[in-house]
N, C-alpha and C. Protein backbone atom coordinates (compact mmCIF):
# COMPACT_ATOMS: atom_id res chain seq x y z
N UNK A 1 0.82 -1.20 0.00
CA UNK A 1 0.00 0.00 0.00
C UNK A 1 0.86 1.26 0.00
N UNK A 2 1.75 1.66 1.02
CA UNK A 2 2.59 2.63 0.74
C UNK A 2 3.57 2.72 -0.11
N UNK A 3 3.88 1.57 -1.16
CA UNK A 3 4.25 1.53 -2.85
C UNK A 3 3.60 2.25 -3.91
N UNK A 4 2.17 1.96 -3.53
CA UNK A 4 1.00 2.97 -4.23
C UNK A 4 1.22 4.50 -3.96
N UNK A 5 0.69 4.58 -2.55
CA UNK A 5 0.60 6.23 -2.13
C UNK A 5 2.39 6.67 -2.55
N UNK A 6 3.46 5.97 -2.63
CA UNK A 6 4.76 6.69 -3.16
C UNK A 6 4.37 6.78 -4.68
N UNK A 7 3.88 6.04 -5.66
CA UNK A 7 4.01 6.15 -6.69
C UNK A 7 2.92 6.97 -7.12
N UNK A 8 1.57 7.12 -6.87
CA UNK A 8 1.13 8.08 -6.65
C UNK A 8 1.52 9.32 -6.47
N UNK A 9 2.17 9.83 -5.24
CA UNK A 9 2.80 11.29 -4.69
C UNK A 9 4.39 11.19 -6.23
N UNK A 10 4.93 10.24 -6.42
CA UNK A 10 5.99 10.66 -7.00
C UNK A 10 5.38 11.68 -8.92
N UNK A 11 3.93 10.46 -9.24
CA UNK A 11 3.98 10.80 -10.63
C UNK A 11 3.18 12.09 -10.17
N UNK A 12 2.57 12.57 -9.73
CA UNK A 12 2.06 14.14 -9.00
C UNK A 12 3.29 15.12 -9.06
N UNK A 13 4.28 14.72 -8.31
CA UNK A 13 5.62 15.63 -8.09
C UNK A 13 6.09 15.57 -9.28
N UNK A 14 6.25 14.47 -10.10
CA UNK A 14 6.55 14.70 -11.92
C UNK A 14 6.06 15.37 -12.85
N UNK A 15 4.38 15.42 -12.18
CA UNK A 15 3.40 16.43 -13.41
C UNK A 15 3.79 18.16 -12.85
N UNK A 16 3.83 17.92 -11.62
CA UNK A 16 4.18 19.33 -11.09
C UNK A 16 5.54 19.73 -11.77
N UNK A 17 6.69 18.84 -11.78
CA UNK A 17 8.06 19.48 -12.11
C UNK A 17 8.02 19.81 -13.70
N UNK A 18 7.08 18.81 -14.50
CA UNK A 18 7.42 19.06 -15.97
C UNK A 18 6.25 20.29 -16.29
N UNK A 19 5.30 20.77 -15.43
CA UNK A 19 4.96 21.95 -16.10
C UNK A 19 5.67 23.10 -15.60
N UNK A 20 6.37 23.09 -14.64
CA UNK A 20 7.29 24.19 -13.92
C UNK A 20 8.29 24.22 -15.14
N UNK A 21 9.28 22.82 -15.23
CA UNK A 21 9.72 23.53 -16.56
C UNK A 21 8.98 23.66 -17.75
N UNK A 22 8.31 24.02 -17.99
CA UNK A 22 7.18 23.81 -19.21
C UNK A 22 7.21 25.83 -19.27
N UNK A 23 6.52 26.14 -17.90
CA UNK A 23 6.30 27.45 -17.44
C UNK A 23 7.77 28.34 -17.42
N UNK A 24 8.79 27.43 -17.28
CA UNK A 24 10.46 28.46 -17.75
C UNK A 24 11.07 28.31 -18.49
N UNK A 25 10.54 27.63 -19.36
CA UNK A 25 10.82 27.49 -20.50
C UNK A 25 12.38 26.26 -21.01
N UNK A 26 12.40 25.68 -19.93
CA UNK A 26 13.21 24.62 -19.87
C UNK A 26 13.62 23.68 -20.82
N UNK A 27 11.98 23.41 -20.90
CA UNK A 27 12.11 21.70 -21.82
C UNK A 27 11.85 22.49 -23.14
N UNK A 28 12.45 22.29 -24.10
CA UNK A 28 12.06 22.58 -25.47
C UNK A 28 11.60 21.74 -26.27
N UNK A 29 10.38 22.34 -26.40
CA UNK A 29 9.37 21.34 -27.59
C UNK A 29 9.86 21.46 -28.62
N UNK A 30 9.27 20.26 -29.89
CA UNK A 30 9.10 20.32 -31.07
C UNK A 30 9.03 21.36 -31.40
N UNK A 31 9.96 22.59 -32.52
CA UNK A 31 9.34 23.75 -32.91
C UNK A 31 9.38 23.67 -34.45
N UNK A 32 8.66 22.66 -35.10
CA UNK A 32 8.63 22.66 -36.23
C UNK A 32 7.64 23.09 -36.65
N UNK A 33 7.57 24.19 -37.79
CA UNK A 33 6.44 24.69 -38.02
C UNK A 33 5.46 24.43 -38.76
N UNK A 34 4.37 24.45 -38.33
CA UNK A 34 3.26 24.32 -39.69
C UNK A 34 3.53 25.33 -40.90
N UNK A 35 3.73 24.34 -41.85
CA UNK A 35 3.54 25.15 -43.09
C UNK A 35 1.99 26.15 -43.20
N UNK A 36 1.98 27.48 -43.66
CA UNK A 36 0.97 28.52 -44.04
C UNK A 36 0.19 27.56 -45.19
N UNK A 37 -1.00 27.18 -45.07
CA UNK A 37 -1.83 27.31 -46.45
C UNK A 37 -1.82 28.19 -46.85
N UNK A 38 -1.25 28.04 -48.28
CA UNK A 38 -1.32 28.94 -49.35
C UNK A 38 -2.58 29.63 -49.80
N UNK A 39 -3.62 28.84 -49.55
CA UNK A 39 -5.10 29.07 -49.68
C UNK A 39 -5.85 30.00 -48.94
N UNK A 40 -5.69 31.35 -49.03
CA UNK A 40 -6.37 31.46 -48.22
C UNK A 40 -7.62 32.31 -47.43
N UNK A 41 -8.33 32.26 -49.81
CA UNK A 41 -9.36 32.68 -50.07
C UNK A 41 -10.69 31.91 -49.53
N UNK A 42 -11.93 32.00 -49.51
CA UNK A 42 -12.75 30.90 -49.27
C UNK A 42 -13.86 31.12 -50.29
N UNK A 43 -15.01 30.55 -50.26
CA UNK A 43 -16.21 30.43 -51.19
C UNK A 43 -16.54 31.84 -51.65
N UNK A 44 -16.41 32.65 -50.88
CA UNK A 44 -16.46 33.81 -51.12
C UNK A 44 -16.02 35.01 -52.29
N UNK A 45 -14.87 34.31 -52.31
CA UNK A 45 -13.28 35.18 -52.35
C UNK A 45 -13.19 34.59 -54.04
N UNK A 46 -14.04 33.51 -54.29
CA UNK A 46 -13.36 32.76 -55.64
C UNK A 46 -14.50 32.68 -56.75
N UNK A 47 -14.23 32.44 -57.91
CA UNK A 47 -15.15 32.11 -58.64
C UNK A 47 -14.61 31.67 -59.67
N UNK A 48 -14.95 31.29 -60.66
CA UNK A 48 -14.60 30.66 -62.06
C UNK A 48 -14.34 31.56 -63.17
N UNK A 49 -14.24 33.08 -62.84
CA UNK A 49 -14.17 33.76 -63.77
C UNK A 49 -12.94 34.27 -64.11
N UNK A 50 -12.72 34.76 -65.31
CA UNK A 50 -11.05 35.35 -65.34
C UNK A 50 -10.59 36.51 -64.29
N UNK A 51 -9.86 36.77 -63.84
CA UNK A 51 -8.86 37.47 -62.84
C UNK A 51 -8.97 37.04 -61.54
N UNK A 52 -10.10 35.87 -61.21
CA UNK A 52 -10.48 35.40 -59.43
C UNK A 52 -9.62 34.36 -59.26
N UNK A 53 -9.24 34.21 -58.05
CA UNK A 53 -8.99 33.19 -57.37
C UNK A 53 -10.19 31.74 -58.15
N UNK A 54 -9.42 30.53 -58.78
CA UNK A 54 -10.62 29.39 -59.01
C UNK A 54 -10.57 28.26 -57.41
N UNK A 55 -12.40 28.50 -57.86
CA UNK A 55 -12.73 27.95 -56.69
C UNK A 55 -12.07 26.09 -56.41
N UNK A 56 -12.30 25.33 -55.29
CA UNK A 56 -11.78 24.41 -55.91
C UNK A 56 -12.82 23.24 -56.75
N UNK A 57 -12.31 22.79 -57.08
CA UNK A 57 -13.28 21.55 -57.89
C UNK A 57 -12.62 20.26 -57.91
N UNK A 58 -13.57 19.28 -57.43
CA UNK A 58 -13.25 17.88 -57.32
C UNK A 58 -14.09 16.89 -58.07
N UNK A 59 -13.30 16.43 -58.90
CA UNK A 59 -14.65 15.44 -59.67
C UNK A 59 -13.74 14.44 -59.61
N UNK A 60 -14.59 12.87 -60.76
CA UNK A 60 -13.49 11.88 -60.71
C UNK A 60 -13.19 11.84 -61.73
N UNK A 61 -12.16 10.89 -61.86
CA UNK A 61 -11.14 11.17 -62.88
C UNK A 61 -11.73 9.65 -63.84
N UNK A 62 -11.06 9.33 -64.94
CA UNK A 62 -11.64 8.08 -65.80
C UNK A 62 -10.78 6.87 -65.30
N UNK A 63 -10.04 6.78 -64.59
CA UNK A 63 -9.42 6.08 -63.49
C UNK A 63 -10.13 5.63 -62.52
N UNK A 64 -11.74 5.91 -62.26
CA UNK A 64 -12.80 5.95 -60.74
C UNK A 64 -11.52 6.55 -59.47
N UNK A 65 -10.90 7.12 -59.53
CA UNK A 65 -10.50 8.05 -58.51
C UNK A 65 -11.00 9.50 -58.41
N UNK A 66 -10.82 10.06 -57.84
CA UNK A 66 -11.35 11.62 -58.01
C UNK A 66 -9.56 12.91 -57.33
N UNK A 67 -9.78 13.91 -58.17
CA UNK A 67 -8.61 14.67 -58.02
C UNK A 67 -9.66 16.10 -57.98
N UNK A 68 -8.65 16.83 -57.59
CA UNK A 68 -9.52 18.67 -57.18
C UNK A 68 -8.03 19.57 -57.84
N UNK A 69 -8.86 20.49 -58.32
CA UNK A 69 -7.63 21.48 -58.76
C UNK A 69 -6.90 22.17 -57.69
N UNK A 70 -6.59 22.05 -56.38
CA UNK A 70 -6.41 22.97 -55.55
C UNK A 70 -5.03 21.99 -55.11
N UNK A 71 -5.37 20.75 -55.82
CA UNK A 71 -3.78 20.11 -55.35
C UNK A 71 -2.96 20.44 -56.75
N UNK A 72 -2.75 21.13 -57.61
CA UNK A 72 -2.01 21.84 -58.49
C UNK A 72 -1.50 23.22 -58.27
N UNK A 73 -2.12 23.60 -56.59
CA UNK A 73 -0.97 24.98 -56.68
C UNK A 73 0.29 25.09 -56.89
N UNK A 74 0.89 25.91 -57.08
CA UNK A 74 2.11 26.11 -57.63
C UNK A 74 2.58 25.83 -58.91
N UNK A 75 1.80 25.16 -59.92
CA UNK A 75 1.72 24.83 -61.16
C UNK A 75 0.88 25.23 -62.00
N UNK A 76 1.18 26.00 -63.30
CA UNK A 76 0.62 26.63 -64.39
C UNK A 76 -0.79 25.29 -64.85
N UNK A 77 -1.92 25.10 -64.73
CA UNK A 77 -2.61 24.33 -65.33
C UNK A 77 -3.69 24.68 -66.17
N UNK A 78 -4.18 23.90 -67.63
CA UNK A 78 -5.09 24.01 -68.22
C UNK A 78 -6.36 22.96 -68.27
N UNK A 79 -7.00 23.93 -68.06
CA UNK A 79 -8.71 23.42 -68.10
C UNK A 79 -9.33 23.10 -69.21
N UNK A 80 -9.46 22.24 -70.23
CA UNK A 80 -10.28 21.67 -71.32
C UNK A 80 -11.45 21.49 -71.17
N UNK A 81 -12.85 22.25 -70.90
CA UNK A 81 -14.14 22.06 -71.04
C UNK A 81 -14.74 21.58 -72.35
N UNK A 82 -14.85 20.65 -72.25
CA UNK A 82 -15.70 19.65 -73.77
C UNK A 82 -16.45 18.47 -73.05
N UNK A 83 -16.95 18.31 -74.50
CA UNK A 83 -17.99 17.57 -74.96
C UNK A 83 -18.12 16.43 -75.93
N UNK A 84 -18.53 15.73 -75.75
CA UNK A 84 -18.03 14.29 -76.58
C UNK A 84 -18.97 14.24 -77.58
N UNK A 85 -20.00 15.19 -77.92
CA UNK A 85 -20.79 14.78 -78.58
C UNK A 85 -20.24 16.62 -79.83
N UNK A 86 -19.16 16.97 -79.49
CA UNK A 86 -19.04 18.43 -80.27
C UNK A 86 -17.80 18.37 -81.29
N UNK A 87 -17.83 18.35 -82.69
CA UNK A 87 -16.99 18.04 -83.15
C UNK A 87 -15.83 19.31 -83.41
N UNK A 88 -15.35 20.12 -82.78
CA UNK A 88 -14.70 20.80 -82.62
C UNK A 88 -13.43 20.62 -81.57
N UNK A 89 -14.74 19.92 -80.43
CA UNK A 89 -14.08 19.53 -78.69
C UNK A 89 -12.92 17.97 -79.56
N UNK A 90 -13.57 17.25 -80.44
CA UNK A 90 -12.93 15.93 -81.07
C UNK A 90 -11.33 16.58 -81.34
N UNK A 91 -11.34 17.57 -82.41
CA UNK A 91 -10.56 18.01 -83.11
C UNK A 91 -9.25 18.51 -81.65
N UNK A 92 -9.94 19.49 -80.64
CA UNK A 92 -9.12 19.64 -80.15
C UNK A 92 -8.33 19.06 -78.71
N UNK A 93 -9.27 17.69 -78.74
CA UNK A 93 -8.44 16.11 -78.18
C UNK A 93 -7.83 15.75 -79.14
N UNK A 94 -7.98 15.80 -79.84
CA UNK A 94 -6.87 15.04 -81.26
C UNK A 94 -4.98 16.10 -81.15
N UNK A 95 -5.81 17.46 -81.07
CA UNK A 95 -4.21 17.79 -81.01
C UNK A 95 -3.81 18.27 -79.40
N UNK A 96 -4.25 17.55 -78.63
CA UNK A 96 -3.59 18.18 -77.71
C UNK A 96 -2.09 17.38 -77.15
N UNK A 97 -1.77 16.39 -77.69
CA UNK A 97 -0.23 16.22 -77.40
C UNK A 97 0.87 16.86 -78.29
N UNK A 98 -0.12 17.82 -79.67
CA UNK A 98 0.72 18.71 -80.33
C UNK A 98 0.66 20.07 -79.60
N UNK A 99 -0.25 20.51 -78.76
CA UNK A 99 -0.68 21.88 -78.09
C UNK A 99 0.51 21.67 -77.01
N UNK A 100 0.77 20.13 -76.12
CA UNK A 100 1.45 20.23 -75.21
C UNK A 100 2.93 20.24 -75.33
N UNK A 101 3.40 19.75 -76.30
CA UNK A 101 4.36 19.31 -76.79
C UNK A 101 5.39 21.14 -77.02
N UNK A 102 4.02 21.73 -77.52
CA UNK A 102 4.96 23.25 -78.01
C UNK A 102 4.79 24.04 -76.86
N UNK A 103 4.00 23.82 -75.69
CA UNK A 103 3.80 24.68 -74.15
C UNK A 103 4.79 24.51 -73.70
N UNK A 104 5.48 23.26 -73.79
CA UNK A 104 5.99 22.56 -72.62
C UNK A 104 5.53 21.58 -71.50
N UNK A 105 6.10 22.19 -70.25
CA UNK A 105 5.69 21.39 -68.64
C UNK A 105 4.26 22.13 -68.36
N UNK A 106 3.08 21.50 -68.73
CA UNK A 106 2.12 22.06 -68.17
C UNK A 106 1.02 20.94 -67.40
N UNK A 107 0.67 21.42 -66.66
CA UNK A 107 -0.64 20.24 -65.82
C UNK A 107 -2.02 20.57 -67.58
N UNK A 108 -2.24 19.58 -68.67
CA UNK A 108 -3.80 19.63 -68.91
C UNK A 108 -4.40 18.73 -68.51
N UNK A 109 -5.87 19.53 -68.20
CA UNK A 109 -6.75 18.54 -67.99
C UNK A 109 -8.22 18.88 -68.65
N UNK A 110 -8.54 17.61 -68.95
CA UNK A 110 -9.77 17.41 -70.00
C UNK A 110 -10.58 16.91 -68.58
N UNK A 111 -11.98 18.53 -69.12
CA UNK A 111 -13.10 18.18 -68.22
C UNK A 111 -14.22 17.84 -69.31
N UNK A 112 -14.86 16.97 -69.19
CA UNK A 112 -15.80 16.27 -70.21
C UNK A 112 -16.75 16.88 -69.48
N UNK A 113 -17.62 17.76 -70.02
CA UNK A 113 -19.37 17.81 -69.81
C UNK A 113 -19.95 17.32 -69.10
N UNK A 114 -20.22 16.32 -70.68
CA UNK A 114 -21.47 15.19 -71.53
C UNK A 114 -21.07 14.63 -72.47
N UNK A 115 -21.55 13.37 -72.33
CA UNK A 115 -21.28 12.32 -73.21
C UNK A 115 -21.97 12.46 -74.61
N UNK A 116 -22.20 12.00 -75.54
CA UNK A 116 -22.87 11.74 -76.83
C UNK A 116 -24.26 11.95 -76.44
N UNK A 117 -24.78 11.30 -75.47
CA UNK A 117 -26.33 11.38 -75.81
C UNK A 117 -26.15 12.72 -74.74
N UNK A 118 -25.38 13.44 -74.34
CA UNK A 118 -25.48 14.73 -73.78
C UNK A 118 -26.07 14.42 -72.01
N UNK A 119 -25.77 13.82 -71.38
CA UNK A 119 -25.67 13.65 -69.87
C UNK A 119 -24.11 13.36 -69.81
N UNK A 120 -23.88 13.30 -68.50
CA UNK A 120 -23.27 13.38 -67.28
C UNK A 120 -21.92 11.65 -67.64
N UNK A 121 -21.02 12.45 -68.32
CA UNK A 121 -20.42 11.00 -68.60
C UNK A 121 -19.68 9.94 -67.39
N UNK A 122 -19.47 9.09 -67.62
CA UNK A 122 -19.08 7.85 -66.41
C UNK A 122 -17.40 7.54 -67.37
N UNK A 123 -16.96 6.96 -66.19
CA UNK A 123 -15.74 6.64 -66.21
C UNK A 123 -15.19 5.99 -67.50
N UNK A 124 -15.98 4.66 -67.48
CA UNK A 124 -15.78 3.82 -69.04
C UNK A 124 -16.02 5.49 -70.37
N UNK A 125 -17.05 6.18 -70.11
CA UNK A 125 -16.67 7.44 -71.45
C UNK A 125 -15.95 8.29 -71.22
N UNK A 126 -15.37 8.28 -69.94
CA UNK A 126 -13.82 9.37 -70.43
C UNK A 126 -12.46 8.31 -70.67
N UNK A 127 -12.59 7.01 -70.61
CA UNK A 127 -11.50 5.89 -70.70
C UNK A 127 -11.89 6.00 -72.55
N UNK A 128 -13.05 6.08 -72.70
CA UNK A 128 -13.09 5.70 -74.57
C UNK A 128 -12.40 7.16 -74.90
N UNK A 129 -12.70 8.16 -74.28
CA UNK A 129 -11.78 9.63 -75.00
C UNK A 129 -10.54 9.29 -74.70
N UNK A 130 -10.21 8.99 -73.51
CA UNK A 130 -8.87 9.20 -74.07
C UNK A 130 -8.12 8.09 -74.62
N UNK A 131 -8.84 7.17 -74.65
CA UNK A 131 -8.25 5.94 -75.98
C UNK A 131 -8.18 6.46 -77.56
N UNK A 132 -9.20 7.29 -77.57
CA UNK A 132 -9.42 7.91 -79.21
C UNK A 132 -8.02 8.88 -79.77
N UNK A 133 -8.39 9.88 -78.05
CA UNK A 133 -7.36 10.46 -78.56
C UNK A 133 -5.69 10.62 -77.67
N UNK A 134 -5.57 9.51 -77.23
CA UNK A 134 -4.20 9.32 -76.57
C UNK A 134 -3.98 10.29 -75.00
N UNK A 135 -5.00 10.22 -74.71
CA UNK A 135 -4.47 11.20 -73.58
C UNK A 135 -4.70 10.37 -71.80
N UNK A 136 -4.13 10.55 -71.05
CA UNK A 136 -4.01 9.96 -69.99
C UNK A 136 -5.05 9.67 -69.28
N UNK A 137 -5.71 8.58 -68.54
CA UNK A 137 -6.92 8.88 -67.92
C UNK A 137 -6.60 9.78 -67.15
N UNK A 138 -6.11 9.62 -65.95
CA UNK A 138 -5.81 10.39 -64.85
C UNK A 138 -6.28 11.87 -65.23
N UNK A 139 -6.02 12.36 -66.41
CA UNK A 139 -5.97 13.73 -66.91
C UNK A 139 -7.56 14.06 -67.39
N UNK A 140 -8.42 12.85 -67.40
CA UNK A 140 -9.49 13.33 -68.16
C UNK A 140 -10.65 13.17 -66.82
N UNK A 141 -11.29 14.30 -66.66
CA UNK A 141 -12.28 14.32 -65.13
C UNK A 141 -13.26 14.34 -65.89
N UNK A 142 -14.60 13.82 -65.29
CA UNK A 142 -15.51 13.81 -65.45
C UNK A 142 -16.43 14.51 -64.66
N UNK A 143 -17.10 15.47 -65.50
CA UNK A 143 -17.94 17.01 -64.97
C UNK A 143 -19.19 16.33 -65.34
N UNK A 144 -20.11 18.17 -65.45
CA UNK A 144 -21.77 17.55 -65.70
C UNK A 144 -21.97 19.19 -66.13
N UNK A 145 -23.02 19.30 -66.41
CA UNK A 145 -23.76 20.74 -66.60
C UNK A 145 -24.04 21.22 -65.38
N UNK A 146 -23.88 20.77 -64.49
CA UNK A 146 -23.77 21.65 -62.92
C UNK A 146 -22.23 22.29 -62.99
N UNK A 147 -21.51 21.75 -63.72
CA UNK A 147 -20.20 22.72 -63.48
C UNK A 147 -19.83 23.66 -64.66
N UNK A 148 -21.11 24.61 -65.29
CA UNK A 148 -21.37 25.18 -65.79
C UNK A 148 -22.18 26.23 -65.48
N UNK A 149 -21.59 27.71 -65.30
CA UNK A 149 -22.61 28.90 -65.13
C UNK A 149 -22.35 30.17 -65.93
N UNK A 150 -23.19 29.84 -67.02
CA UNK A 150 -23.23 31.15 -67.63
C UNK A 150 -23.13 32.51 -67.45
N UNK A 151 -23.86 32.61 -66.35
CA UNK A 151 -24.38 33.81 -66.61
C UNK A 151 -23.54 34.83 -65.30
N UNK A 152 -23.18 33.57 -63.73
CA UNK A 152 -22.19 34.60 -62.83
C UNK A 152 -20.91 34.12 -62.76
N UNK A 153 -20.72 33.08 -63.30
CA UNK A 153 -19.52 31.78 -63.14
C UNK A 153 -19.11 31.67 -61.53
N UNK A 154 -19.92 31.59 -60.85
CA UNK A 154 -19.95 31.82 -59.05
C UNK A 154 -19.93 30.25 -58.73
N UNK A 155 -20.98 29.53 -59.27
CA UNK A 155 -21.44 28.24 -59.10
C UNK A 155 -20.31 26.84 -60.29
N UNK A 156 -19.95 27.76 -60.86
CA UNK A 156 -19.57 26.73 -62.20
C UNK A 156 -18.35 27.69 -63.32
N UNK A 157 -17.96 26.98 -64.59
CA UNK A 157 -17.43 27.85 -65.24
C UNK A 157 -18.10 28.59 -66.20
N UNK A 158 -18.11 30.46 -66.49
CA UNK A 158 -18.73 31.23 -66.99
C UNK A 158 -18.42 30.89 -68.70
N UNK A 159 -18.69 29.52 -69.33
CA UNK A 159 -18.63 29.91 -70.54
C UNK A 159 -19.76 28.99 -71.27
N UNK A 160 -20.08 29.56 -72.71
CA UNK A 160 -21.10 29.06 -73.25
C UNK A 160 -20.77 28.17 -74.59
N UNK A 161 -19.23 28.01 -74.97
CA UNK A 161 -19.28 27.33 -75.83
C UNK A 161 -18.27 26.14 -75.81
N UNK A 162 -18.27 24.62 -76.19
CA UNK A 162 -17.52 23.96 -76.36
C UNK A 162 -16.48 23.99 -77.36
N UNK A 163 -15.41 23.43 -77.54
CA UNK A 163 -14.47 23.72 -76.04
C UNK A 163 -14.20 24.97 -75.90
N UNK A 164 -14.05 24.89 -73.96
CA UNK A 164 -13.21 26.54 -73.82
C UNK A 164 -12.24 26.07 -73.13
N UNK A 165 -11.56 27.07 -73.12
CA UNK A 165 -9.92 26.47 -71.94
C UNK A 165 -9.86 27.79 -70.80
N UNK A 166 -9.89 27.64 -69.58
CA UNK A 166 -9.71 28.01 -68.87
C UNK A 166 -7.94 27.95 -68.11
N UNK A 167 -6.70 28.82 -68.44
CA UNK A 167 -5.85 29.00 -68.21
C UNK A 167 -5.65 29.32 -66.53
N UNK A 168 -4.67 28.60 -65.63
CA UNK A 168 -4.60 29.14 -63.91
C UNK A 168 -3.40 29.35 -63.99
N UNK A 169 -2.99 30.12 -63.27
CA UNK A 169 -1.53 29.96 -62.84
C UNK A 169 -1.18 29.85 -62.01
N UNK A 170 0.37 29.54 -60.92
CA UNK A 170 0.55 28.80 -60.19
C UNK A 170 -0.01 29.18 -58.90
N UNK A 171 -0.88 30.67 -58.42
CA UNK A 171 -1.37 30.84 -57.43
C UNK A 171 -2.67 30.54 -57.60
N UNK A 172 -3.15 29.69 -58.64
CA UNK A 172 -4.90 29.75 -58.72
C UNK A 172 -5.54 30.82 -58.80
N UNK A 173 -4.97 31.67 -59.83
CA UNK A 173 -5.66 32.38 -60.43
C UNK A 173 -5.88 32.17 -61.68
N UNK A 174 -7.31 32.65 -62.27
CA UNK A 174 -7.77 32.27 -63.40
C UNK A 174 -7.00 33.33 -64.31
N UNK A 175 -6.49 33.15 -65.15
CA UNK A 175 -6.06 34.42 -66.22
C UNK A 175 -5.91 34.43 -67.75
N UNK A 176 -6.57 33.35 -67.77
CA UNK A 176 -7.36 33.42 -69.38
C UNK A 176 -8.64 32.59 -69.70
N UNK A 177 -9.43 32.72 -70.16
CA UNK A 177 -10.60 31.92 -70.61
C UNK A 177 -10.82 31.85 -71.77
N UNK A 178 -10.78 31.13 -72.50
CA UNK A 178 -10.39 30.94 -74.04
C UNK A 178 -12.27 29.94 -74.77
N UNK A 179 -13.12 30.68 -75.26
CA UNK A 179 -14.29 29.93 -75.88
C UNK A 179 -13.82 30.03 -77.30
N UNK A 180 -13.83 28.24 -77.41
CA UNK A 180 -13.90 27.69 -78.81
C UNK A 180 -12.86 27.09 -78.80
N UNK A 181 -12.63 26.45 -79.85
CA UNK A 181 -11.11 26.41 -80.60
C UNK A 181 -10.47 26.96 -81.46
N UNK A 182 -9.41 27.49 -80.70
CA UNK A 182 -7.90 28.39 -81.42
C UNK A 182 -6.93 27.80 -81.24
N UNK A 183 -6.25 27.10 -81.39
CA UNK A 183 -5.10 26.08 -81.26
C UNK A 183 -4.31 27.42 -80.99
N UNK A 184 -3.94 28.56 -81.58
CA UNK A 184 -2.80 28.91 -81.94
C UNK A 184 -3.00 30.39 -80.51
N UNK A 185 -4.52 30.34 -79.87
CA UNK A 185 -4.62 31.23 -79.11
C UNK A 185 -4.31 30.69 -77.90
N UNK A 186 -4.66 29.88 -77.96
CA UNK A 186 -4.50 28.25 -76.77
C UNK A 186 -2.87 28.56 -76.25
N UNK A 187 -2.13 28.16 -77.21
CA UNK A 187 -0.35 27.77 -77.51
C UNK A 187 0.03 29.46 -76.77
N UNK A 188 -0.06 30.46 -77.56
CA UNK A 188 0.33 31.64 -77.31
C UNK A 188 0.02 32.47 -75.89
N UNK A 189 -1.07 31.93 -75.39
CA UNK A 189 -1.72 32.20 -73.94
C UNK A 189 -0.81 31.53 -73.32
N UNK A 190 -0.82 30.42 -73.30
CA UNK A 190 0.64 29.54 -72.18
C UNK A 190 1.67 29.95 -72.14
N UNK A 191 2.14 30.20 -73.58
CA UNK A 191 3.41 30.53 -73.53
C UNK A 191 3.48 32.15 -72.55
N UNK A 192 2.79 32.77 -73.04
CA UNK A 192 2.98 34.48 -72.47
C UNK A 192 2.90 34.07 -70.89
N UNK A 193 1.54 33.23 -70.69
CA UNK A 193 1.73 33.34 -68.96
C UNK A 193 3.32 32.57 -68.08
N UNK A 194 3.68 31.82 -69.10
CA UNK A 194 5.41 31.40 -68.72
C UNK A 194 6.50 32.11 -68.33
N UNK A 195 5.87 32.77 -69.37
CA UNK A 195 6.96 34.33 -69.66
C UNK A 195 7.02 35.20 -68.36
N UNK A 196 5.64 35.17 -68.00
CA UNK A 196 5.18 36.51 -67.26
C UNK A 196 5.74 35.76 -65.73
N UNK A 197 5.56 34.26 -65.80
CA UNK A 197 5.67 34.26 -64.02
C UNK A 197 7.49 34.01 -63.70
């Protein structure tokens, strides 16, 4: 019994001594720091439109995994909004390992819509795009017409025609929005924002 009441009174006199040095600064903790999120706009602060902060977005990828643009900070990335059923969006999956090839090191990524019959495509139809046109699953996400807003781009991206490219740069800012296809406006937008950062 008085083994107890010592070990008792001793771990008491231990909690007492380690916050005394705690309180003079004795014992030195871990002082490794948390890294700052870089992030550190919120719903508010962002939108899909050119010069904002882009909000983040998580869809899945044709892999059945899912990725969000907000794990690409620090990297220049392009946004491919198409459509599988738009023969323009075809043309410009067909050249995009010639678009990437003359950018350079860039993150693209192909956001699919809608499929052919125009809904909400599934994994197996972004695995057939990018079999058609050589491009990585991982790289091809699968969207819907909810990630589309015309009219405030608050909710979605502000554009109305397939394809558009939405240009970020490495702080997640939006700084070009490109409706249609221009191969050569596409190429020249990357390159300048290279230049610039």
């Amino acid at each position: 019994m008085n083994s107890i009441i010592s070990a008792i009174f001793g771990l008491s006199f231990l909690s007492c001594v380690i916050d005394k040095e705690v309180e003079t600064g004795l014992i030195v903790e871990d002082s490794a720091e948390e890294e700052e999120n870089p992030i550190w706009w919120d719903e508010e602060d962002c939108s899909y439109n050119e010069g904002d902060h882009i909000c983040n977005l998580r869809l899945p990828t044709a892999l059945d995994t899912a990725d969000e643009v907000y794990n690409y900070f620090g990297r220049i990335f392009l946004l491919e909004i198409t459509s599988m059923r738009c023969s323009d969006c075809q043309r410009s999956s067909g050249q995009n390992s010639y678009m990437q090839a003359r950018v350079g090191d860039i993150k693209w990524i192909t956001i699919i819509i809608e499929n052919e019959a125009g809904i909400t495509p599934s994994s197996s139809d972004g695995r057939r795009w990018g079999n058609a046109f050589g491009l990585q699953y991982f790289n091809i996400w699968l969207g819907s017409r909810s990630n589309i807003d015309i009219n405030q781009g608050k909710r979605g991206f502000a554009v109305s025609e397939y394809p558009s490219y939405v240009l970020v740069d490495d702080e997640l800012r939006i700084r070009v929005v490109i409706e249609g296809y221009d191969k050569d406006k596409i190429i020249d937008s990357v390159i300048d924002l290279k230049s610039d950062l």
